[in-house]
ModelCIF file with pLDDT and N, C-alpha, C, O atoms, coordinates in Angstrom:
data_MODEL
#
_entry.id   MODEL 
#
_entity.id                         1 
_entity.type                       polymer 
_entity.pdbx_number_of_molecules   1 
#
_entity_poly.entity_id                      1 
_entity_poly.type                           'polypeptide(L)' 
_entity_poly.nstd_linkage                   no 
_entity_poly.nstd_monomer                   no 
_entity_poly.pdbx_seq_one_letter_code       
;(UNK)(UNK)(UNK)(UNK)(UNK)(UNK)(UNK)(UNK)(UNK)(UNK)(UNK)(UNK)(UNK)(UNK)(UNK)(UNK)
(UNK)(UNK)(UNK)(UNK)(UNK)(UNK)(UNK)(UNK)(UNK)(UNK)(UNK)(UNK)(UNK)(UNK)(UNK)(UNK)
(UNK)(UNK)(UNK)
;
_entity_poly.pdbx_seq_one_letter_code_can   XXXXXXXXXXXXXXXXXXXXXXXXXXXXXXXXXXX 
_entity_poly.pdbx_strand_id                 A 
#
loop_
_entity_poly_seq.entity_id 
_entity_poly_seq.num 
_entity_poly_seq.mon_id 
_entity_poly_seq.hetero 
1 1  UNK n 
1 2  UNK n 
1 3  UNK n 
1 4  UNK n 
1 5  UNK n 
1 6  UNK n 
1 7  UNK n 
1 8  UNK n 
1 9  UNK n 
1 10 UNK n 
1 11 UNK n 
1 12 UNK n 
1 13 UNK n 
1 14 UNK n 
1 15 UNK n 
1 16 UNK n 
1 17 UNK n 
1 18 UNK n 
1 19 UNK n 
1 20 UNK n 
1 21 UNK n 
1 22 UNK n 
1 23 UNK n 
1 24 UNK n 
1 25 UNK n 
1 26 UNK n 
1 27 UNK n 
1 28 UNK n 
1 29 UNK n 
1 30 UNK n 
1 31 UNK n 
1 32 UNK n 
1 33 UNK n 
1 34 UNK n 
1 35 UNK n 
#
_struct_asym.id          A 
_struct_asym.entity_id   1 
#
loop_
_ma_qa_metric.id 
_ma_qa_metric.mode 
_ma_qa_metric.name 
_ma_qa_metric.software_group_id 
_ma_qa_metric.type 
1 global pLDDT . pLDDT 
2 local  pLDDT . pLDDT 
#
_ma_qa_metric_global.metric_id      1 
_ma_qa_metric_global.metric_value   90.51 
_ma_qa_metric_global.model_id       1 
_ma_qa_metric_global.ordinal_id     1 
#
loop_
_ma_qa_metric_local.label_asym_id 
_ma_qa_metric_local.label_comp_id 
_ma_qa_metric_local.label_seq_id 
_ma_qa_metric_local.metric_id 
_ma_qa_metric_local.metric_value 
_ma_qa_metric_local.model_id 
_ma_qa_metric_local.ordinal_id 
A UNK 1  2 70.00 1 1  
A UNK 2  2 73.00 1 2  
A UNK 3  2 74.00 1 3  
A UNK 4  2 78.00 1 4  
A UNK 5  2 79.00 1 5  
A UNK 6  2 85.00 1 6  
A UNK 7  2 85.00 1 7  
A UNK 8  2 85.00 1 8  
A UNK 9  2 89.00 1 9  
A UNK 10 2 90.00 1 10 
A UNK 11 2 90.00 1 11 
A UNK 12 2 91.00 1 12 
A UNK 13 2 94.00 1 13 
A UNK 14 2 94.00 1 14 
A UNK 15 2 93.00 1 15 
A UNK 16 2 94.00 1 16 
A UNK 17 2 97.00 1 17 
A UNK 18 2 95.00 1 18 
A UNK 19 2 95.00 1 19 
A UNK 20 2 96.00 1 20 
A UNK 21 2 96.00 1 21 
A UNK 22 2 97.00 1 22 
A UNK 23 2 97.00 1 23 
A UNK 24 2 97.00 1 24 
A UNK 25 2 96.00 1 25 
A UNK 26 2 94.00 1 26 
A UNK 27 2 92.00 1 27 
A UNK 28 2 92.00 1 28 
A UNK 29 2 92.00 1 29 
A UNK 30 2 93.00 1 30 
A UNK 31 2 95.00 1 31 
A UNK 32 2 95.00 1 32 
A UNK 33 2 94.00 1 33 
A UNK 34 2 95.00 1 34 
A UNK 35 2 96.00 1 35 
#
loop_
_atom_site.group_PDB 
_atom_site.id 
_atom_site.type_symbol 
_atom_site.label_atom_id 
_atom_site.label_alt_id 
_atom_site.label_comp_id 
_atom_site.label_asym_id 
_atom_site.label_entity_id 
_atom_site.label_seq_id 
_atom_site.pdbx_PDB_ins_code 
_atom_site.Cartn_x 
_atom_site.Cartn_y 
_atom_site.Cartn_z 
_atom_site.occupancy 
_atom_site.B_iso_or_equiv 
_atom_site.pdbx_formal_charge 
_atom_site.auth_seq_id 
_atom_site.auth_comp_id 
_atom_site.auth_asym_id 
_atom_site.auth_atom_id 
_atom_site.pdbx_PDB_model_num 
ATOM 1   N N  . UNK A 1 1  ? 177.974 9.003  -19.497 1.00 70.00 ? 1  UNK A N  1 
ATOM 2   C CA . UNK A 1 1  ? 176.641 8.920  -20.081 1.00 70.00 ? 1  UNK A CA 1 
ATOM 3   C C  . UNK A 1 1  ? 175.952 10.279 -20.035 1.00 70.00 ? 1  UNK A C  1 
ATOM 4   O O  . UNK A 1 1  ? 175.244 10.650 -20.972 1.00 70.00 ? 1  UNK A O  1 
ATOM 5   N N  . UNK A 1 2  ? 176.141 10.965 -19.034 1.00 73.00 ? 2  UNK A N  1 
ATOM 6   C CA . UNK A 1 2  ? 175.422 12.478 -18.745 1.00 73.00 ? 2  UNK A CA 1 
ATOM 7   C C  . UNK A 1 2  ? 175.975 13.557 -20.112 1.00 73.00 ? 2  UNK A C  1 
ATOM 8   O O  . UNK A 1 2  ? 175.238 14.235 -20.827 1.00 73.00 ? 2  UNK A O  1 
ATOM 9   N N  . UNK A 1 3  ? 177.248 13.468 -20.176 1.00 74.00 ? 3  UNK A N  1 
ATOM 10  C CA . UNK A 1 3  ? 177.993 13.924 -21.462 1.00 74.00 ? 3  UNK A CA 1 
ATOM 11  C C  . UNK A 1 3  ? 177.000 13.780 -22.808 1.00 74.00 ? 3  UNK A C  1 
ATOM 12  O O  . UNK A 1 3  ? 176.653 14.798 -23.408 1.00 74.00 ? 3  UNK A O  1 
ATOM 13  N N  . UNK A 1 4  ? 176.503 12.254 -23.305 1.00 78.00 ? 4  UNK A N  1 
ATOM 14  C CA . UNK A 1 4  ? 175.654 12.473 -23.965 1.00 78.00 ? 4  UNK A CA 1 
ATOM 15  C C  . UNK A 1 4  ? 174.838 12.657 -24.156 1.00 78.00 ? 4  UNK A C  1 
ATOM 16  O O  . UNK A 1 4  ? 174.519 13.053 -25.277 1.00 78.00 ? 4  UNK A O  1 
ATOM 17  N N  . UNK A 1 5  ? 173.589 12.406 -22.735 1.00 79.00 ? 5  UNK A N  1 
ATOM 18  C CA . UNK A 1 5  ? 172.534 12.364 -22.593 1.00 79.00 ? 5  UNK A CA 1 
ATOM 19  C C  . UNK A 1 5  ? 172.089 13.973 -22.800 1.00 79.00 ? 5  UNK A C  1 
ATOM 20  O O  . UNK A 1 5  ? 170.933 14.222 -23.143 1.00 79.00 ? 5  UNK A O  1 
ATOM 21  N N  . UNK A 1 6  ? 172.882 14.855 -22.616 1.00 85.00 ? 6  UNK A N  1 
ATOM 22  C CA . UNK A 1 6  ? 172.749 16.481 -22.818 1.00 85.00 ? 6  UNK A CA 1 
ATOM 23  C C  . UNK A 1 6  ? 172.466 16.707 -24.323 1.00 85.00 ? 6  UNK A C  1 
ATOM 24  O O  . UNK A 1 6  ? 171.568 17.481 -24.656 1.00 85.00 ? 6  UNK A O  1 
ATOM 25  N N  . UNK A 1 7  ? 173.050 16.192 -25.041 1.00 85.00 ? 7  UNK A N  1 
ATOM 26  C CA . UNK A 1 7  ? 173.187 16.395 -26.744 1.00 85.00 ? 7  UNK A CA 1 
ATOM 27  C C  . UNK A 1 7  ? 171.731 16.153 -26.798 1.00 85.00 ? 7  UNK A C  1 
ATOM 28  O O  . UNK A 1 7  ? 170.839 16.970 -27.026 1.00 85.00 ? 7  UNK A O  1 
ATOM 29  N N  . UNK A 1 8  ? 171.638 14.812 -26.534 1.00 85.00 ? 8  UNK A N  1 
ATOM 30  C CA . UNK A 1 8  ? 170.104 14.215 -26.885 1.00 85.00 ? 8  UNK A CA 1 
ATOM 31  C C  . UNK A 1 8  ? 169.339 14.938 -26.118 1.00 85.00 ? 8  UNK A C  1 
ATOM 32  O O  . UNK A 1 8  ? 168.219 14.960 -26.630 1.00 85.00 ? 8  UNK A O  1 
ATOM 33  N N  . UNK A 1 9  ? 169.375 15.663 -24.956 1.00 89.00 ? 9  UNK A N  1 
ATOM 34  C CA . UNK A 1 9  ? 168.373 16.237 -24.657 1.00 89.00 ? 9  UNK A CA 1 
ATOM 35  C C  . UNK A 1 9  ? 167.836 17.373 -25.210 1.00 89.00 ? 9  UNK A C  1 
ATOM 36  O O  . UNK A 1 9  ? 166.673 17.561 -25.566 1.00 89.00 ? 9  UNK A O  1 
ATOM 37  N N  . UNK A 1 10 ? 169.068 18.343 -25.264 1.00 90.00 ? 10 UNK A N  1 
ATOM 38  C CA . UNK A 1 10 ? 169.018 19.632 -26.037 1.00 90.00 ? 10 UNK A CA 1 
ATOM 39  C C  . UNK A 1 10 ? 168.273 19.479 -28.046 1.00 90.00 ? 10 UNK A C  1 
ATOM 40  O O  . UNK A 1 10 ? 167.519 20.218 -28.679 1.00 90.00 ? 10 UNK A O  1 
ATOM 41  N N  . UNK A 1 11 ? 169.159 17.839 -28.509 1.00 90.00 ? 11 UNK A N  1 
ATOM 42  C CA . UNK A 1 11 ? 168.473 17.732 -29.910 1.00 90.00 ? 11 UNK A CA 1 
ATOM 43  C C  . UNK A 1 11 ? 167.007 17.744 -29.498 1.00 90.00 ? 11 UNK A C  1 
ATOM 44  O O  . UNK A 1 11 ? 166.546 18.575 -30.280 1.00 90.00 ? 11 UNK A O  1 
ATOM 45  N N  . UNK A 1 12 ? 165.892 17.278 -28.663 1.00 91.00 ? 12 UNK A N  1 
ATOM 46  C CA . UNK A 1 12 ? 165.278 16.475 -28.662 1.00 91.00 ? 12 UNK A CA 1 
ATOM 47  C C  . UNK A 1 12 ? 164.388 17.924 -28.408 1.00 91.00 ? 12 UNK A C  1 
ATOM 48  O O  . UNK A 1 12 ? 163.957 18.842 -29.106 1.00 91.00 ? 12 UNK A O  1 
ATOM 49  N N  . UNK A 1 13 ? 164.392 17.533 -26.956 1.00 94.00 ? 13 UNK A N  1 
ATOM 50  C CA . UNK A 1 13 ? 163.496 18.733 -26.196 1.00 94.00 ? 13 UNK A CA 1 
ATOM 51  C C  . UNK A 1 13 ? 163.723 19.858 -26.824 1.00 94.00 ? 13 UNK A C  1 
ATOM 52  O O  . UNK A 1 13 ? 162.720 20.221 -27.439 1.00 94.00 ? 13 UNK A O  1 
ATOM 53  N N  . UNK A 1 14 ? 164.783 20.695 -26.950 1.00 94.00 ? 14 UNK A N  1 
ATOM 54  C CA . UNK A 1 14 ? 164.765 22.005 -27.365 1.00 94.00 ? 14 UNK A CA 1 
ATOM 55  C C  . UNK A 1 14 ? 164.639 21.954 -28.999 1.00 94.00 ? 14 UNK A C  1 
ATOM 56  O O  . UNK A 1 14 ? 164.084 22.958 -29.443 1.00 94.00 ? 14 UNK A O  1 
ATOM 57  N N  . UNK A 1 15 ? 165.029 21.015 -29.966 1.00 93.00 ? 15 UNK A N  1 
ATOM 58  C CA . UNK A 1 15 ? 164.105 21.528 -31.308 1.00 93.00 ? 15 UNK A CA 1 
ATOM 59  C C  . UNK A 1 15 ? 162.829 21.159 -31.203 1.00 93.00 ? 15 UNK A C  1 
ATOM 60  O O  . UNK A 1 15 ? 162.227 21.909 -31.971 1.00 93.00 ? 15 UNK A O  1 
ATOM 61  N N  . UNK A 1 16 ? 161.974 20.347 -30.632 1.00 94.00 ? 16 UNK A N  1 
ATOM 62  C CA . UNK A 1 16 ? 160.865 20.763 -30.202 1.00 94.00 ? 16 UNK A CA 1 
ATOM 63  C C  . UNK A 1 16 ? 160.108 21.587 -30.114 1.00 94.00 ? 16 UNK A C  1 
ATOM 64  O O  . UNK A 1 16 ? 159.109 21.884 -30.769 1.00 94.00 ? 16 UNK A O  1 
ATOM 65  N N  . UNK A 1 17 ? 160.855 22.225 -28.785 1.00 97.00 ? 17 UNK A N  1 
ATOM 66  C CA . UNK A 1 17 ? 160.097 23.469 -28.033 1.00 97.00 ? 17 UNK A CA 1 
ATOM 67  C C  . UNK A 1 17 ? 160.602 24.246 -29.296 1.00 97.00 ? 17 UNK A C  1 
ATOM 68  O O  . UNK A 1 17 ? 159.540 24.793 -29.596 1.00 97.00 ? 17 UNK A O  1 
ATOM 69  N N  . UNK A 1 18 ? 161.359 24.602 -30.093 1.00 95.00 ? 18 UNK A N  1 
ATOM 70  C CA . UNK A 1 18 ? 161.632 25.862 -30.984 1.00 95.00 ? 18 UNK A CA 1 
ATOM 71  C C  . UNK A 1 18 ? 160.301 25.255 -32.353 1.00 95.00 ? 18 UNK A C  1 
ATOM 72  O O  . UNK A 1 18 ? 159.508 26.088 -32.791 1.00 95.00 ? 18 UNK A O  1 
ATOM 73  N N  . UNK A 1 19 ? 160.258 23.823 -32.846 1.00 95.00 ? 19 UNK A N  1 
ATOM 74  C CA . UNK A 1 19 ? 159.395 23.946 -34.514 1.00 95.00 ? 19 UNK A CA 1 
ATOM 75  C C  . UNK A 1 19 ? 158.283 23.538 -33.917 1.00 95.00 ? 19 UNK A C  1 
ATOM 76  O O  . UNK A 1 19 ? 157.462 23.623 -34.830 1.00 95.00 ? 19 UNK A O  1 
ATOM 77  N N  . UNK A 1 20 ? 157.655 23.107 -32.875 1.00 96.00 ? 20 UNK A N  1 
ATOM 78  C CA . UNK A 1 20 ? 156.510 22.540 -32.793 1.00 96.00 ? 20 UNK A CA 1 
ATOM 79  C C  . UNK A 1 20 ? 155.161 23.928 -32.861 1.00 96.00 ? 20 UNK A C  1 
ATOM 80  O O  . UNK A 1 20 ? 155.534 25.087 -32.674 1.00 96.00 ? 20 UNK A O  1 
ATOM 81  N N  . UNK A 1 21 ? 153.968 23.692 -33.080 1.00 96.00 ? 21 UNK A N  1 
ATOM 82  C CA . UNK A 1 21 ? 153.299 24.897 -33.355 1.00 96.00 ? 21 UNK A CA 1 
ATOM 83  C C  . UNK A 1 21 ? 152.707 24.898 -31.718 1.00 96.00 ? 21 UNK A C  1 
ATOM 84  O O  . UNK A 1 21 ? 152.387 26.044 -31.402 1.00 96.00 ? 21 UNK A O  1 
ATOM 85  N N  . UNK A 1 22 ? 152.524 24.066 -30.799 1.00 97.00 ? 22 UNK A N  1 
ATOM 86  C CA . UNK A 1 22 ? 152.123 24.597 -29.645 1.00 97.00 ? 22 UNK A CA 1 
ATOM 87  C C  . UNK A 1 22 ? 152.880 23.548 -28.593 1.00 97.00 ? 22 UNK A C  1 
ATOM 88  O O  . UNK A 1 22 ? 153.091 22.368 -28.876 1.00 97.00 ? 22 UNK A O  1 
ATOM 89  N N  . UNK A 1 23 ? 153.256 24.180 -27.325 1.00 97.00 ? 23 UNK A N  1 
ATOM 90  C CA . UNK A 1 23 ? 154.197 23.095 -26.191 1.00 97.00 ? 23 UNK A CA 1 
ATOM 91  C C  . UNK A 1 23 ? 153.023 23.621 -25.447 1.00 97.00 ? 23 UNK A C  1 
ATOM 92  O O  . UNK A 1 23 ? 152.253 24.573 -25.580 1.00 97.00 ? 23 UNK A O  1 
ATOM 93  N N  . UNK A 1 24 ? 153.216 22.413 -24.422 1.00 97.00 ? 24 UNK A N  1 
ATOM 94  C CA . UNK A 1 24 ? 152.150 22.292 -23.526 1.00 97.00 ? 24 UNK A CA 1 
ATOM 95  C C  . UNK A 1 24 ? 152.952 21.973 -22.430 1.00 97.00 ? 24 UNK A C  1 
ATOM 96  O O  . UNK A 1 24 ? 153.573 20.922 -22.586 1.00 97.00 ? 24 UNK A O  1 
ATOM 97  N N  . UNK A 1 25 ? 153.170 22.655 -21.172 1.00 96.00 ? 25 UNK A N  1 
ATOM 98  C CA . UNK A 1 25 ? 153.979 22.030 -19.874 1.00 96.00 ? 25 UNK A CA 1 
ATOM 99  C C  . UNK A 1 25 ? 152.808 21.753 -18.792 1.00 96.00 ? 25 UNK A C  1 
ATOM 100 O O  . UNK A 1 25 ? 151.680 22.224 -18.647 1.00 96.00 ? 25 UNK A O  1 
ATOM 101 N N  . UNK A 1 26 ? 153.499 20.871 -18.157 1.00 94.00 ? 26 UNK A N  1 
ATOM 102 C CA . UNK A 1 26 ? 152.460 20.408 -17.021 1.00 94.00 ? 26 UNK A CA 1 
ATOM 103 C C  . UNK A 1 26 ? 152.090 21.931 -16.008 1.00 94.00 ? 26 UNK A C  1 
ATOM 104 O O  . UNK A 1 26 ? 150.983 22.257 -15.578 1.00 94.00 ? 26 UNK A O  1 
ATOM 105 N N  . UNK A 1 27 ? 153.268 22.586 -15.848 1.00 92.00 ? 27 UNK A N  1 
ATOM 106 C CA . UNK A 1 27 ? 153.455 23.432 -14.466 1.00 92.00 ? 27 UNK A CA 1 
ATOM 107 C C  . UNK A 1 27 ? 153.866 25.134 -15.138 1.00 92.00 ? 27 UNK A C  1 
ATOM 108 O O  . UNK A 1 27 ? 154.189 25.474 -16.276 1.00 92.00 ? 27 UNK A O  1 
ATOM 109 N N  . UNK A 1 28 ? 153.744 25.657 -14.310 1.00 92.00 ? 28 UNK A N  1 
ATOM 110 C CA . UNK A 1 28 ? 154.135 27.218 -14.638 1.00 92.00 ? 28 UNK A CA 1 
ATOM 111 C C  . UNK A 1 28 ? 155.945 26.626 -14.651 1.00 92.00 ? 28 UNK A C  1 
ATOM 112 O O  . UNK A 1 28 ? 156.582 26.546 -15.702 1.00 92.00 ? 28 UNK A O  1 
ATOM 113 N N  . UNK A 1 29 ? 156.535 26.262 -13.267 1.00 92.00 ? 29 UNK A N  1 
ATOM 114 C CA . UNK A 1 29 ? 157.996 26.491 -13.248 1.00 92.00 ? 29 UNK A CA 1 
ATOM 115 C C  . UNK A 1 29 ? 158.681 25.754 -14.778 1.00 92.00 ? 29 UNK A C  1 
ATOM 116 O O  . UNK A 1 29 ? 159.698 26.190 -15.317 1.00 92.00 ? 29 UNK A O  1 
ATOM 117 N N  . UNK A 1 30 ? 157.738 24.379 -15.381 1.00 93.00 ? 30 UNK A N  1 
ATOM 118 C CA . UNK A 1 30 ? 158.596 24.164 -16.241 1.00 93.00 ? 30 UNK A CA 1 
ATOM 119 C C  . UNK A 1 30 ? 158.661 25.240 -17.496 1.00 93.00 ? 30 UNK A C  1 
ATOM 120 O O  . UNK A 1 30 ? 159.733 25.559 -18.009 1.00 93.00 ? 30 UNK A O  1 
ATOM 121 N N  . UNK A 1 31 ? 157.425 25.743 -17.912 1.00 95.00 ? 31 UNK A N  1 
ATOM 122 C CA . UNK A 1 31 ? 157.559 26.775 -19.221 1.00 95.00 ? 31 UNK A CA 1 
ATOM 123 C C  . UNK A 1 31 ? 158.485 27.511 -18.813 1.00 95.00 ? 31 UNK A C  1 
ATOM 124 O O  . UNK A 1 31 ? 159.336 27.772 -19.663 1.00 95.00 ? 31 UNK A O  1 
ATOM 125 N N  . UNK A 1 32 ? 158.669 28.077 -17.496 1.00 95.00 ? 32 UNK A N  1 
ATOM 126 C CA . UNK A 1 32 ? 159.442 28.843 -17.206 1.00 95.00 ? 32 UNK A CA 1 
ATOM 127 C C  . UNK A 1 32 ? 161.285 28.265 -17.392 1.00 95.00 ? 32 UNK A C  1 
ATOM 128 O O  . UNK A 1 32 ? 162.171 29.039 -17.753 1.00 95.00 ? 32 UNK A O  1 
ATOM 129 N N  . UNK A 1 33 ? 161.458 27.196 -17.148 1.00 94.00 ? 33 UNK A N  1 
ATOM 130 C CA . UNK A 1 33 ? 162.756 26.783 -17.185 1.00 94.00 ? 33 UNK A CA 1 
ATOM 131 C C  . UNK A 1 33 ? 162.784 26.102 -18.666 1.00 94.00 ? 33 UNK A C  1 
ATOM 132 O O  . UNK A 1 33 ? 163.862 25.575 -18.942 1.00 94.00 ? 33 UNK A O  1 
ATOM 133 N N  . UNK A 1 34 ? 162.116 26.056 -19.321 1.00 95.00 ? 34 UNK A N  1 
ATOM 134 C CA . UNK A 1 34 ? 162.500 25.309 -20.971 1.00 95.00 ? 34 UNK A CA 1 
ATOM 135 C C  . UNK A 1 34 ? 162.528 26.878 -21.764 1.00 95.00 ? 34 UNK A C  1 
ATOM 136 O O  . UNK A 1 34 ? 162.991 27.030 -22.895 1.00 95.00 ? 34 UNK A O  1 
ATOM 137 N N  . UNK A 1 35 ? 161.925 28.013 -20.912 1.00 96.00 ? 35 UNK A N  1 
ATOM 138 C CA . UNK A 1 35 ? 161.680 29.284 -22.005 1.00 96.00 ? 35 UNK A CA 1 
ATOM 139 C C  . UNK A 1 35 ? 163.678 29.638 -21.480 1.00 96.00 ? 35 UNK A C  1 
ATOM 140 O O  . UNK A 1 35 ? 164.288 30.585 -21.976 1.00 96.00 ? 35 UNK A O  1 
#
C-alpha cells in the first residue's frame, strides 16, 4: 500500500504545491520539507 500511497502523494501534494497561486503550511519545518 505505501508503494502507492507515494504516487498519490507526490500526484496530489506536490502538483499542488507547484500550480496553486498561494500554499499555506501550518509550521516553518513543513514549508521547509515540501520546498
Amino acid at each position: 500500500l505505501r508503494l502507492f500511497m507515494k504516487r498519490v502523494i507526490d500526484n496530489n501534494q506536490g502538483g499542488g504545491w507547484r500550480a496553486a497561486d498561494l500554499n499555506l503550511t501550518f509550521t516553518e519545518q513543513d514549508k521547509t520539507d515540501l520546498t
